[in-house]
N, C-alpha and C. Protein backbone atom coordinates (compact mmCIF):
# COMPACT_ATOMS: atom_id res chain seq x y z
N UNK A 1 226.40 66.65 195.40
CA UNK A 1 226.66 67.57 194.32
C UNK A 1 228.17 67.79 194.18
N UNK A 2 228.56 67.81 195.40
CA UNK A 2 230.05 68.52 195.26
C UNK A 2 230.95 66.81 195.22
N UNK A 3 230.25 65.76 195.25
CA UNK A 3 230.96 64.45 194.43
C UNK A 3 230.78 64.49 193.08
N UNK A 4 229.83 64.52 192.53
CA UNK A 4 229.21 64.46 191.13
C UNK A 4 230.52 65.48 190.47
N UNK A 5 230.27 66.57 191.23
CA UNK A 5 231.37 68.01 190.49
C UNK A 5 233.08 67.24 190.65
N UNK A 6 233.51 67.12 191.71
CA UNK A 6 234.71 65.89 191.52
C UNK A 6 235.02 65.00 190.42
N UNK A 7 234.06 64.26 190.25
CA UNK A 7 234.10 62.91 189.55
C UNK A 7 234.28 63.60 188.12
N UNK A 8 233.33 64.54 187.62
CA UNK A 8 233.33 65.15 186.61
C UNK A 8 234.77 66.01 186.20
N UNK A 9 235.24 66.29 187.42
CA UNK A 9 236.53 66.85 186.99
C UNK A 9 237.79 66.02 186.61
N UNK A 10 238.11 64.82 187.94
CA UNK A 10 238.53 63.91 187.31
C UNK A 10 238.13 63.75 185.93
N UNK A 11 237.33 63.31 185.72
CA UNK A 11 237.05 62.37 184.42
C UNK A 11 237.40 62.99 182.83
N UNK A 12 237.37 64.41 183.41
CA UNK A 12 237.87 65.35 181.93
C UNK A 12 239.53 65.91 182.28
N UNK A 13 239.97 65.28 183.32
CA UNK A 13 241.28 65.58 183.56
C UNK A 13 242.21 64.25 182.70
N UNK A 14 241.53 63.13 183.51
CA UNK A 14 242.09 61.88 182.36
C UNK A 14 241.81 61.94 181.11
N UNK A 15 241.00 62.58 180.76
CA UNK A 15 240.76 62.42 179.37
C UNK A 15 241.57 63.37 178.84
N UNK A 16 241.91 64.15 178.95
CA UNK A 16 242.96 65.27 178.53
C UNK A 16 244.61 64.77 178.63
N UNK A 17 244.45 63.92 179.90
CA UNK A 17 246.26 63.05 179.85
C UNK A 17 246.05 62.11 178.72
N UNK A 18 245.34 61.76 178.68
CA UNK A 18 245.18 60.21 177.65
C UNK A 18 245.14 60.85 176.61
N UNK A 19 244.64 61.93 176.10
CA UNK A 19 244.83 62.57 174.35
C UNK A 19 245.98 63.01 174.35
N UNK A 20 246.81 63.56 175.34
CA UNK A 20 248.23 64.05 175.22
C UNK A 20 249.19 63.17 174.74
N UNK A 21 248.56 61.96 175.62
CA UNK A 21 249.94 60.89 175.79
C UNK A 21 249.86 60.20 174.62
N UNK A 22 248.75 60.25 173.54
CA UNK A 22 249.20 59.44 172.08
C UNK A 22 250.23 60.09 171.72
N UNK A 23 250.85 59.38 170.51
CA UNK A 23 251.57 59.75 169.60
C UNK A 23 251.68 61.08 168.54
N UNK A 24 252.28 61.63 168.52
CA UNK A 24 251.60 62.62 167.77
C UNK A 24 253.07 62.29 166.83
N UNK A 25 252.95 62.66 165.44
CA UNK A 25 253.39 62.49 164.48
C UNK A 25 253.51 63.72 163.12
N UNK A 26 254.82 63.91 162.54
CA UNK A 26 254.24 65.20 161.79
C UNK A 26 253.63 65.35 160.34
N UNK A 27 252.84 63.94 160.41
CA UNK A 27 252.28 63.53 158.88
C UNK A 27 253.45 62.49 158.01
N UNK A 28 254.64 62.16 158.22
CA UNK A 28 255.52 61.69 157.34
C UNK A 28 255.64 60.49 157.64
N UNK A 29 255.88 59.41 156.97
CA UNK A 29 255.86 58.15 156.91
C UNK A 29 257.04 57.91 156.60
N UNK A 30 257.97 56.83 156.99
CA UNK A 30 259.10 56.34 157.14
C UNK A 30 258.81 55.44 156.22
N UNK A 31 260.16 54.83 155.71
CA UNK A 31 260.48 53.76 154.92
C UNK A 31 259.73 52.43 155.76
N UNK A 32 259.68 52.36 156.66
CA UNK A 32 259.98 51.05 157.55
C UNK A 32 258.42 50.63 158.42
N UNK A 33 257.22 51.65 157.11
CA UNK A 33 255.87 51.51 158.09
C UNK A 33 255.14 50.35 157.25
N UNK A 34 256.14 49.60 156.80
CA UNK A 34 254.99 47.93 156.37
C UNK A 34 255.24 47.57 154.67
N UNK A 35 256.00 48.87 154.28
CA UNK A 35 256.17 49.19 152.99
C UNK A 35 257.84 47.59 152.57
N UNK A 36 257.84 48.20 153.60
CA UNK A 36 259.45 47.30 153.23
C UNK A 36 258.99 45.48 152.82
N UNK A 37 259.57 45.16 152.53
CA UNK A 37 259.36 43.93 151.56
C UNK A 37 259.53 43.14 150.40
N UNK A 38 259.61 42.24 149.79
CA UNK A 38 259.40 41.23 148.77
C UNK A 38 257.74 41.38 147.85
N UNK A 39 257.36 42.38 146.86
CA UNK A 39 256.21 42.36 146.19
C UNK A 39 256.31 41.43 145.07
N UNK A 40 254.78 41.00 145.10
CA UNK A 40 254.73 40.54 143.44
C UNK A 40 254.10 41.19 143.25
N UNK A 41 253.65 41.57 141.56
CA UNK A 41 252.37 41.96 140.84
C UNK A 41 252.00 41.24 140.87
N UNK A 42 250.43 41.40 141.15
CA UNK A 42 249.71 40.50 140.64
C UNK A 42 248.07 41.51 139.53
N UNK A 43 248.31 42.72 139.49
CA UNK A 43 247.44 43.47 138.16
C UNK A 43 248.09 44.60 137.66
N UNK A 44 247.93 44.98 136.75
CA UNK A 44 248.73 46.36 136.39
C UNK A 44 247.03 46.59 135.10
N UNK A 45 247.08 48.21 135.43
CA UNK A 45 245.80 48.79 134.68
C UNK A 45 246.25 50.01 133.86
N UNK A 46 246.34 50.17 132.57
CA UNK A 46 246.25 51.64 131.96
C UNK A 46 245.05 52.09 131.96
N UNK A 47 245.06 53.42 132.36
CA UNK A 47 243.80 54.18 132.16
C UNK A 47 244.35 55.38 131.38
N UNK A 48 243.77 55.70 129.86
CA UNK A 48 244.40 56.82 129.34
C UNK A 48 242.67 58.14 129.26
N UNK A 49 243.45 58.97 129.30
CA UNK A 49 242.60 59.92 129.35
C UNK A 49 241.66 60.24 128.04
N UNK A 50 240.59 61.23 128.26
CA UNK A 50 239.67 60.52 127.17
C UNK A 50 240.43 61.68 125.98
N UNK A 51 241.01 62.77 126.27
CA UNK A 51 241.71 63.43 125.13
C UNK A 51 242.94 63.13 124.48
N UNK A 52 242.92 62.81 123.36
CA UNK A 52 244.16 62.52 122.43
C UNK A 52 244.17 60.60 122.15
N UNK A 53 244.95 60.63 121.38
CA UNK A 53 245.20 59.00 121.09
C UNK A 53 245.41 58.38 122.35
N UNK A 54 244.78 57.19 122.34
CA UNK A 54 245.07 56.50 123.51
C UNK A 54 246.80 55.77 123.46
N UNK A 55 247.30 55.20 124.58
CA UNK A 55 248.22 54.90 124.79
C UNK A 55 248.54 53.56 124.80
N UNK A 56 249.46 52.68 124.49
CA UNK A 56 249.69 51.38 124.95
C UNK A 56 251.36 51.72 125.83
N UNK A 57 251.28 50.64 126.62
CA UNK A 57 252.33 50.38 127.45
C UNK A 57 253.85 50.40 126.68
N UNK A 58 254.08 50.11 125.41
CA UNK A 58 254.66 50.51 124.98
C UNK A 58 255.30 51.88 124.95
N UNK A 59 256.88 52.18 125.03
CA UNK A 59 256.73 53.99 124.63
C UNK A 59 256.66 54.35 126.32
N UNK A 60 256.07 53.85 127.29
CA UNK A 60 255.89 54.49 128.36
C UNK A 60 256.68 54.43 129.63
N UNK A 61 257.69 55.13 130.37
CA UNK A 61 258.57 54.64 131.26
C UNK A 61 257.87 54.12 132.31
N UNK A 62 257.92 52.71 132.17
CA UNK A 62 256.91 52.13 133.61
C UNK A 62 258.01 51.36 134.49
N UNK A 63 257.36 50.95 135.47
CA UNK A 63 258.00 50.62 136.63
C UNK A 63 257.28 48.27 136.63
N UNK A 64 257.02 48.21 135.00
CA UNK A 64 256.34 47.02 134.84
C UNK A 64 257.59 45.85 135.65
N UNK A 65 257.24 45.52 136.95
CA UNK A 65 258.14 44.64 137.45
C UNK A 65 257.54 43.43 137.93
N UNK A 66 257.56 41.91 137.59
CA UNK A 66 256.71 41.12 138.70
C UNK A 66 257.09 41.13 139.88
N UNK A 67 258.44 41.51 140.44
CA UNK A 67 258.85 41.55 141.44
C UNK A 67 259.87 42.49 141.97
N UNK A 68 258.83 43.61 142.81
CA UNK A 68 259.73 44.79 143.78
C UNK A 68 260.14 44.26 144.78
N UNK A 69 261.52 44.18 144.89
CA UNK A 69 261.74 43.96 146.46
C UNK A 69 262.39 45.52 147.47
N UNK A 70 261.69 45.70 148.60
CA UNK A 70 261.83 46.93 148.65
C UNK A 70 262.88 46.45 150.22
N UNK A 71 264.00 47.14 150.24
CA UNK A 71 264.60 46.84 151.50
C UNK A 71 264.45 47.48 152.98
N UNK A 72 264.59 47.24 154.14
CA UNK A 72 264.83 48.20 155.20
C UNK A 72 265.68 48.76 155.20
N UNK A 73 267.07 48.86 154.32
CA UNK A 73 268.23 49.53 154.58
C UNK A 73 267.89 51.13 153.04
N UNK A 74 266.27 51.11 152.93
CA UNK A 74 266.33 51.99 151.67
C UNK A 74 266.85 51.74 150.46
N UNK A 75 267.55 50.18 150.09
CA UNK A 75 267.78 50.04 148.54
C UNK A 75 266.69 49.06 148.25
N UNK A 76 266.40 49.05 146.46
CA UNK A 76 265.42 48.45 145.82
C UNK A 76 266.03 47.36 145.12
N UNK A 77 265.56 46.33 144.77
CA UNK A 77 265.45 45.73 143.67
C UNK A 77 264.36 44.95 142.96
N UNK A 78 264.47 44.80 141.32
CA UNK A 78 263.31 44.95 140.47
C UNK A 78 263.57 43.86 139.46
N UNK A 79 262.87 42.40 140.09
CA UNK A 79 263.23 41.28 139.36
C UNK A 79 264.64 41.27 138.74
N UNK A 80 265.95 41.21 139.52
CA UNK A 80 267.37 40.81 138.88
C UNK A 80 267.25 42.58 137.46
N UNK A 81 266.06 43.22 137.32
CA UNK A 81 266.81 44.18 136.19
C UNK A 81 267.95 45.42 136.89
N UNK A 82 266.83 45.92 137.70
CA UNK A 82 267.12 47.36 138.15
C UNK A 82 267.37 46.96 139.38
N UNK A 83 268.25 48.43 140.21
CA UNK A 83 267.96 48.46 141.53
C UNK A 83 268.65 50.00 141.80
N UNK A 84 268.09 50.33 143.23
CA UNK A 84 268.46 51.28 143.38
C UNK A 84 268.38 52.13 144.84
N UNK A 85 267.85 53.01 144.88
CA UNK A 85 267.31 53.51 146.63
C UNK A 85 265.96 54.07 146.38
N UNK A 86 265.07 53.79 147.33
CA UNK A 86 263.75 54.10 147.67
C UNK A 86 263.55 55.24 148.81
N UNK A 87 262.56 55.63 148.93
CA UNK A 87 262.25 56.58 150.52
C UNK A 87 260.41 56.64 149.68
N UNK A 88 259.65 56.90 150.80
CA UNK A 88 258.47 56.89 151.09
C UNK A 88 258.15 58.14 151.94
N UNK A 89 257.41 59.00 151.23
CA UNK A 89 256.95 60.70 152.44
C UNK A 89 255.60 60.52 151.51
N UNK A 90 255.09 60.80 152.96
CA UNK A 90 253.25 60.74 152.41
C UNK A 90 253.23 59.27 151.85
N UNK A 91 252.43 60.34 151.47
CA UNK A 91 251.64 59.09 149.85
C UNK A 91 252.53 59.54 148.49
N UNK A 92 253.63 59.58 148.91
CA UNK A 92 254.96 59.47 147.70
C UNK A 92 255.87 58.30 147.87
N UNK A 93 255.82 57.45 146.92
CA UNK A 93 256.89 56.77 147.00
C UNK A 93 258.27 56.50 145.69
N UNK A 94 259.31 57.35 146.22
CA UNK A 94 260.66 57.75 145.01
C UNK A 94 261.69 56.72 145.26
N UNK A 95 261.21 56.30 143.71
CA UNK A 95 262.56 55.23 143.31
C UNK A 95 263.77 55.93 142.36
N UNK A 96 264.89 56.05 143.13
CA UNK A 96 266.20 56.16 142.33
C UNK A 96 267.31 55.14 141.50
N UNK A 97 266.57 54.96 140.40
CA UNK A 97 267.49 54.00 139.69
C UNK A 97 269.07 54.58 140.08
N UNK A 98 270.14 52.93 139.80
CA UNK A 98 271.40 52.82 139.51
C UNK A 98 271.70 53.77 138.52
N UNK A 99 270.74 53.57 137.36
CA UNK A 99 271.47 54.70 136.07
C UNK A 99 270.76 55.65 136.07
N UNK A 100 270.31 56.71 137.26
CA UNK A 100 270.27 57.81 137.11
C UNK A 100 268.95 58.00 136.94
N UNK A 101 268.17 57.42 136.22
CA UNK A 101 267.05 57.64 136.22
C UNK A 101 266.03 57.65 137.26
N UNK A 102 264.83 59.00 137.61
CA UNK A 102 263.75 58.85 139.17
C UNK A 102 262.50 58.63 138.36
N UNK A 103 261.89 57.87 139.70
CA UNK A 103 260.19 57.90 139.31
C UNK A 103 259.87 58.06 140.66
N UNK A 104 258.50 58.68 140.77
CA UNK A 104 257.92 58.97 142.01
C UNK A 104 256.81 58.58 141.36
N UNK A 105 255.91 57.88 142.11
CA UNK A 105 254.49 56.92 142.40
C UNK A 105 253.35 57.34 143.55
N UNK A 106 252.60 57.70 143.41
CA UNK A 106 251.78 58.22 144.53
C UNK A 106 251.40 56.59 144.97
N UNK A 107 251.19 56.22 146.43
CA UNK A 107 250.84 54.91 147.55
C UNK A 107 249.32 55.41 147.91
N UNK A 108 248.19 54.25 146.75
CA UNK A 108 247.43 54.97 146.68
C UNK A 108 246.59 54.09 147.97
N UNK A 109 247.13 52.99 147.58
CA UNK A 109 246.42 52.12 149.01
C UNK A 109 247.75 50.82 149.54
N UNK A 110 248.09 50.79 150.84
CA UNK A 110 249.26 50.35 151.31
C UNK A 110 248.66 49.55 152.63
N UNK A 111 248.68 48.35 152.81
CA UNK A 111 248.50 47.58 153.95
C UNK A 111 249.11 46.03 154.19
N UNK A 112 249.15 45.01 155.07
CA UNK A 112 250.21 44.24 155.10
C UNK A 112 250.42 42.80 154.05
N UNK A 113 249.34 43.16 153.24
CA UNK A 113 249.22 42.30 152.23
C UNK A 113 249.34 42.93 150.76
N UNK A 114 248.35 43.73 150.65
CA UNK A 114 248.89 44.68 149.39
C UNK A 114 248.91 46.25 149.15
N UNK A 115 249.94 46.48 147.99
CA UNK A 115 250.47 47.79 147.71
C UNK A 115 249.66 48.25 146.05
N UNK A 116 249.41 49.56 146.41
CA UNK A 116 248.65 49.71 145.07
C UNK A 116 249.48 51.00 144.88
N UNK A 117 250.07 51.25 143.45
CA UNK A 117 250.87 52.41 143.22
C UNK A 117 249.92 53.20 141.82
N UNK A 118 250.02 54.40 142.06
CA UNK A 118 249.36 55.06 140.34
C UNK A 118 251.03 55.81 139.89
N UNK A 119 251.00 55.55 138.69
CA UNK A 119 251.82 56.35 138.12
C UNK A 119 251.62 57.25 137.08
N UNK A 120 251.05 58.25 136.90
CA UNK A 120 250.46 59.74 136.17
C UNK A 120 251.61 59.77 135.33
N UNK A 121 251.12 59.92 133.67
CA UNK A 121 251.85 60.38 132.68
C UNK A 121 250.90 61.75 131.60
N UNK A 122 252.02 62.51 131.30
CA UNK A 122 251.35 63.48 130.92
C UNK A 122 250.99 63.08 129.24
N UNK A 123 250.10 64.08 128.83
CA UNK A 123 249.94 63.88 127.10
C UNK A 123 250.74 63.96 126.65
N UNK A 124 251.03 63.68 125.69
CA UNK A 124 252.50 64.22 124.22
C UNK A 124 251.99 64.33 122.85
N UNK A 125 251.96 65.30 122.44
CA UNK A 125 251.45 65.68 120.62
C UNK A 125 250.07 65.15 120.69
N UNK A 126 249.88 64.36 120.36
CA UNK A 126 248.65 63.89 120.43
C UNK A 126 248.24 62.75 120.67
N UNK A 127 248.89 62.53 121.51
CA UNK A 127 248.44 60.62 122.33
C UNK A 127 248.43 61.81 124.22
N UNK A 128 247.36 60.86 124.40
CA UNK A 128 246.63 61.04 125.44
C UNK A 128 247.46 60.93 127.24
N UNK A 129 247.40 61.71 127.75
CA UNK A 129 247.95 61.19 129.14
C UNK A 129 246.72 60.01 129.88
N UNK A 130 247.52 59.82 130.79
CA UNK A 130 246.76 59.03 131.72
C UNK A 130 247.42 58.68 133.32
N UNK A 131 246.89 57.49 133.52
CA UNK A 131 247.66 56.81 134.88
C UNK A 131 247.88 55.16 134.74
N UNK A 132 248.75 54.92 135.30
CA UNK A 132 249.06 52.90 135.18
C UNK A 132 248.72 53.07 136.71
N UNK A 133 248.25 51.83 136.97
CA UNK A 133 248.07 51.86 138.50
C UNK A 133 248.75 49.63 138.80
N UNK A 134 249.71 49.69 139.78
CA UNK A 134 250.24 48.82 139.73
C UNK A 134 249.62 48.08 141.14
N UNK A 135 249.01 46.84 141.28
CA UNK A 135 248.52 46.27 142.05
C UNK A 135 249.78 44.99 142.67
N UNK A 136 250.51 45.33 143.78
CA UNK A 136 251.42 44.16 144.28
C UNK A 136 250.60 43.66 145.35
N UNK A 137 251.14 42.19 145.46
CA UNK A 137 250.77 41.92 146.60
C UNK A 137 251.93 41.00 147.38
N UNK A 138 251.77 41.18 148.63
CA UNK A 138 253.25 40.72 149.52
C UNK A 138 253.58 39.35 149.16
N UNK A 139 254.71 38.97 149.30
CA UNK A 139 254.85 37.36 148.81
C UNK A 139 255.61 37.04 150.04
């Protein structure tokens, strides 16, 4: 009995070092967790909402690039147009254009092959909001 009571104590003693000793983390994601890279597109989707005129890609500030290249040193570039600095918190990912201009993208699904971004636009007068959702995949 008084082995059984031992063993049992051990055994919830290691188990208590071994949950300590992971990693603990304070929810924030670094530039440098798989994100960094050379993307292509390979789908881009409008979805406009069902109130107001629908939307075409036209008119809309998108991020339409075949190719993000995202750096480890935090700068971007966007097929030879744009470039600029990036950072990644959460499931946010903020691009700072050269001329001033930001977009922030929610990282709706991110793994070592592909990146899926939504980008939420609101209504205006009477054309409809929605979301573009940009499908890359690593090259």
């Amino acid at each position: 009995m008084k082995t059984v009571f031992c063993k049992s104590i051990f055994t919830l003693v290691m188990g208590i070092a071994v949950l300590s000793a992971c990693d603990k983390s304070d929810g924030t994601r670094t530039k440098l967790d798989g994100m960094k890279g050379n993307w292509e597109l390979s789908d881009l989707t409008l979805v406009n909402d069902q109130k107001g005129t629908p939307r075409q890609m036209e008119g809309l500030e998108t991020i339409n690039y075949p190719v993000l290249n995202l750096n480890g040193d935090g700068s971007f570039s966007a097929a030879g147009k744009d470039n600029g600095k990036w950072n990644r918190q959460d499931n946010s990912l903020s691009l700072s254009f050269s001329s001033g201009r930001q977009t922030t993208l929610k990282v709706a699904r991110l793994n070592e092959n592909e990146m899926v971004l939504e980008q939420a636009y609101a209504a205006s007068g009477n054309k409809s909001g929605g979301v573009i959702y940009y499908q890359y995949v690593k090259k």
